[in-house]
Protein backbone atom coordinates (compact mmCIF):
# COMPACT_ATOMS: atom_id res chain seq x y z
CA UNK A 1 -40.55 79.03 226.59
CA UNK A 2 -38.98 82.07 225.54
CA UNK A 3 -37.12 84.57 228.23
CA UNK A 4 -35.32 87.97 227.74
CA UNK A 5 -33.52 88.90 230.62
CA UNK A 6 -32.35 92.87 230.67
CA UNK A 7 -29.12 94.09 232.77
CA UNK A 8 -27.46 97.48 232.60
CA UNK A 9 -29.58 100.51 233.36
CA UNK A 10 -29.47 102.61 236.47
CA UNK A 11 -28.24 106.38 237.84
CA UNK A 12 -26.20 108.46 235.50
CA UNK A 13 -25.16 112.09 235.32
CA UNK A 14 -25.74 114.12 232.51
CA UNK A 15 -23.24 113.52 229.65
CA UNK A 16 -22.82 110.16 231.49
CA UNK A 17 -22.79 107.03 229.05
CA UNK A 18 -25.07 103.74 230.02
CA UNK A 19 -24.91 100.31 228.08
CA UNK A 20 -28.27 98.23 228.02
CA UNK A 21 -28.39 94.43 226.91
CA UNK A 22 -31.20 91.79 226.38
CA UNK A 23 -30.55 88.17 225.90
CA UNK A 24 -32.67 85.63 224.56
CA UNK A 25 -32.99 82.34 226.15
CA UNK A 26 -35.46 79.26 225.40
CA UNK A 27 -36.85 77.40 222.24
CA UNK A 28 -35.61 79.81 219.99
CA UNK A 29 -36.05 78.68 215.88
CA UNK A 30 -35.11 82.52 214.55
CA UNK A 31 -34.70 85.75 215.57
CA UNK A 32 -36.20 88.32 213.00
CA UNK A 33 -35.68 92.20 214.53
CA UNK A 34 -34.62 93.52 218.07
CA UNK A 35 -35.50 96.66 219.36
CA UNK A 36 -35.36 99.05 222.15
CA UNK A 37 -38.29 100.55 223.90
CA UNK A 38 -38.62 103.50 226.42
CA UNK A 39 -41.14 104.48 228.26
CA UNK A 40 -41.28 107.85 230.62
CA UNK A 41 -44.24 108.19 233.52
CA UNK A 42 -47.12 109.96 231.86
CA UNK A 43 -45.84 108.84 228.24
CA UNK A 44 -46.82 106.18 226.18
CA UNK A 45 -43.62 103.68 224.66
CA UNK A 46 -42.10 104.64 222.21
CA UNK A 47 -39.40 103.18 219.81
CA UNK A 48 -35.68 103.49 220.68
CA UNK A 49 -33.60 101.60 218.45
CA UNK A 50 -34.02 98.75 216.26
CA UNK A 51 -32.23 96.58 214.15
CA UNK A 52 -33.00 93.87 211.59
CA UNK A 53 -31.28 90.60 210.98
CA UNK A 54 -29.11 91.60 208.55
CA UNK A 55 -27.95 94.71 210.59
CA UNK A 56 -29.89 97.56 209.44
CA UNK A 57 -30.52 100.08 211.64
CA UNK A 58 -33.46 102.36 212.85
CA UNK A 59 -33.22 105.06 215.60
CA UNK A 60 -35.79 107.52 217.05
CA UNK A 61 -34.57 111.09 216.09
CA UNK A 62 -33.97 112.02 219.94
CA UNK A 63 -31.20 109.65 219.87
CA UNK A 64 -29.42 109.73 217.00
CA UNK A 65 -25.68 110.48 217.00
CA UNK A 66 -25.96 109.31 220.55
CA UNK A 67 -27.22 106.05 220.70
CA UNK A 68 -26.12 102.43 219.25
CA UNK A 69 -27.62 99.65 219.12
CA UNK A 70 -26.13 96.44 218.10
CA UNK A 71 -26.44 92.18 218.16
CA UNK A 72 -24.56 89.70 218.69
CA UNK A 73 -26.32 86.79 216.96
CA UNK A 74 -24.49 83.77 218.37
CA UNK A 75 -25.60 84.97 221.69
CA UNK A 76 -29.15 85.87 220.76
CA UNK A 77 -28.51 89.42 222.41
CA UNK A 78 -28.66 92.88 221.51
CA UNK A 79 -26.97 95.76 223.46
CA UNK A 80 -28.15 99.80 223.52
CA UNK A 81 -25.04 101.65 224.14
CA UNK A 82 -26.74 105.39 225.28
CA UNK A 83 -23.97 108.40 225.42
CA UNK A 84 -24.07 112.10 226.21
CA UNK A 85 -27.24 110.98 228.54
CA UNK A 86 -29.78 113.36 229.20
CA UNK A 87 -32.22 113.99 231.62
CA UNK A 88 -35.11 113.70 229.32
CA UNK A 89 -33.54 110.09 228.45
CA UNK A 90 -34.84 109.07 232.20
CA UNK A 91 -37.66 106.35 231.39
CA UNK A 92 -37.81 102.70 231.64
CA UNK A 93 -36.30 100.66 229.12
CA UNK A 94 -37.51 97.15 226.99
CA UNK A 95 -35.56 95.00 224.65
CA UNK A 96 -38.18 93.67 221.97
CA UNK A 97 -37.17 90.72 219.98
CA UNK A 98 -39.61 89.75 217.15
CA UNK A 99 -38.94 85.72 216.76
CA UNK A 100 -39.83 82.30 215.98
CA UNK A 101 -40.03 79.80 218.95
CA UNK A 102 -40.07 76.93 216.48
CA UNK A 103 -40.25 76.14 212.84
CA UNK A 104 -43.85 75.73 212.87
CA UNK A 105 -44.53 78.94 215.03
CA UNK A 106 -45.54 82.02 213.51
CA UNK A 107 -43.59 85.14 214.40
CA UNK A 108 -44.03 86.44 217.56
CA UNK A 109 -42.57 89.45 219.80
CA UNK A 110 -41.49 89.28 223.52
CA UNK A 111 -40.62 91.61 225.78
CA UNK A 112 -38.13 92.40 228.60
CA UNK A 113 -39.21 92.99 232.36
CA UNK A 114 -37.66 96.78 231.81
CA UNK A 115 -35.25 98.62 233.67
CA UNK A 116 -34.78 101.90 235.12
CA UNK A 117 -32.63 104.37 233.40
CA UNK A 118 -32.19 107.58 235.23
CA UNK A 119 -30.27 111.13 234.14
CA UNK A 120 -29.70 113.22 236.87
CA UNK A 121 -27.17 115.71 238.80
């Protein structure tokens, strides 16, 4: 059985920098794409970051030039480092991981339990 487990998150000031990471644990065959995921009250999720397996990179425009994402593959983890926070950054964040759980599985994608990321004075 497949787990991610999130840590980081929590209460930042403005301009304040927050790292998130996700690892993977369980019957794990191959790991495809992670991602990050946000979602504010009212709003639906929306797409973060993501990268590929062979490091390519995708960000949403509101965090460009302020955001990184990044994987460590022998770890089967991927990190969000989030600078220059703002308050509109303040939603509930999910590392996605789109993966095998064994050689005869089909592609799959799991999700993190989410945690709180909050930008405020």
């Amino acid at each position: 059985q497949v787990q991610l487990v999130q840590s980081g998150g929590g209460l930042v000031q403005p301009g304040g920098s927050l790292r998130l990471s996700c690892a993977a644990s369980g019957n794990i065959f191959a790991i495809y794409a992670m991602g990050w995921y946000r979602q504010a009250p009212g709003k639906q999720r929306e797409l973060v970051a993501s990268i590929e397996n062979g490091g390519s990179t995708n960000y949403a425009d509101s965090g460009k030039g302020r955001f990184t994402i990044s994987r460590d593959n022998a770890k089967d983890t991927v990190y969000l480092q989030m600078n220059n926070l703002k308050p509109e950054d303040t939603a509930v964040y999910y590392c996605n991981f789109l993966l095998r759980p064994g050689i005869y599985s089909s592609p799959t994608t799991y999700w993190g339990q989410g945690t709180q990321v909050t930008v405020s004075s």
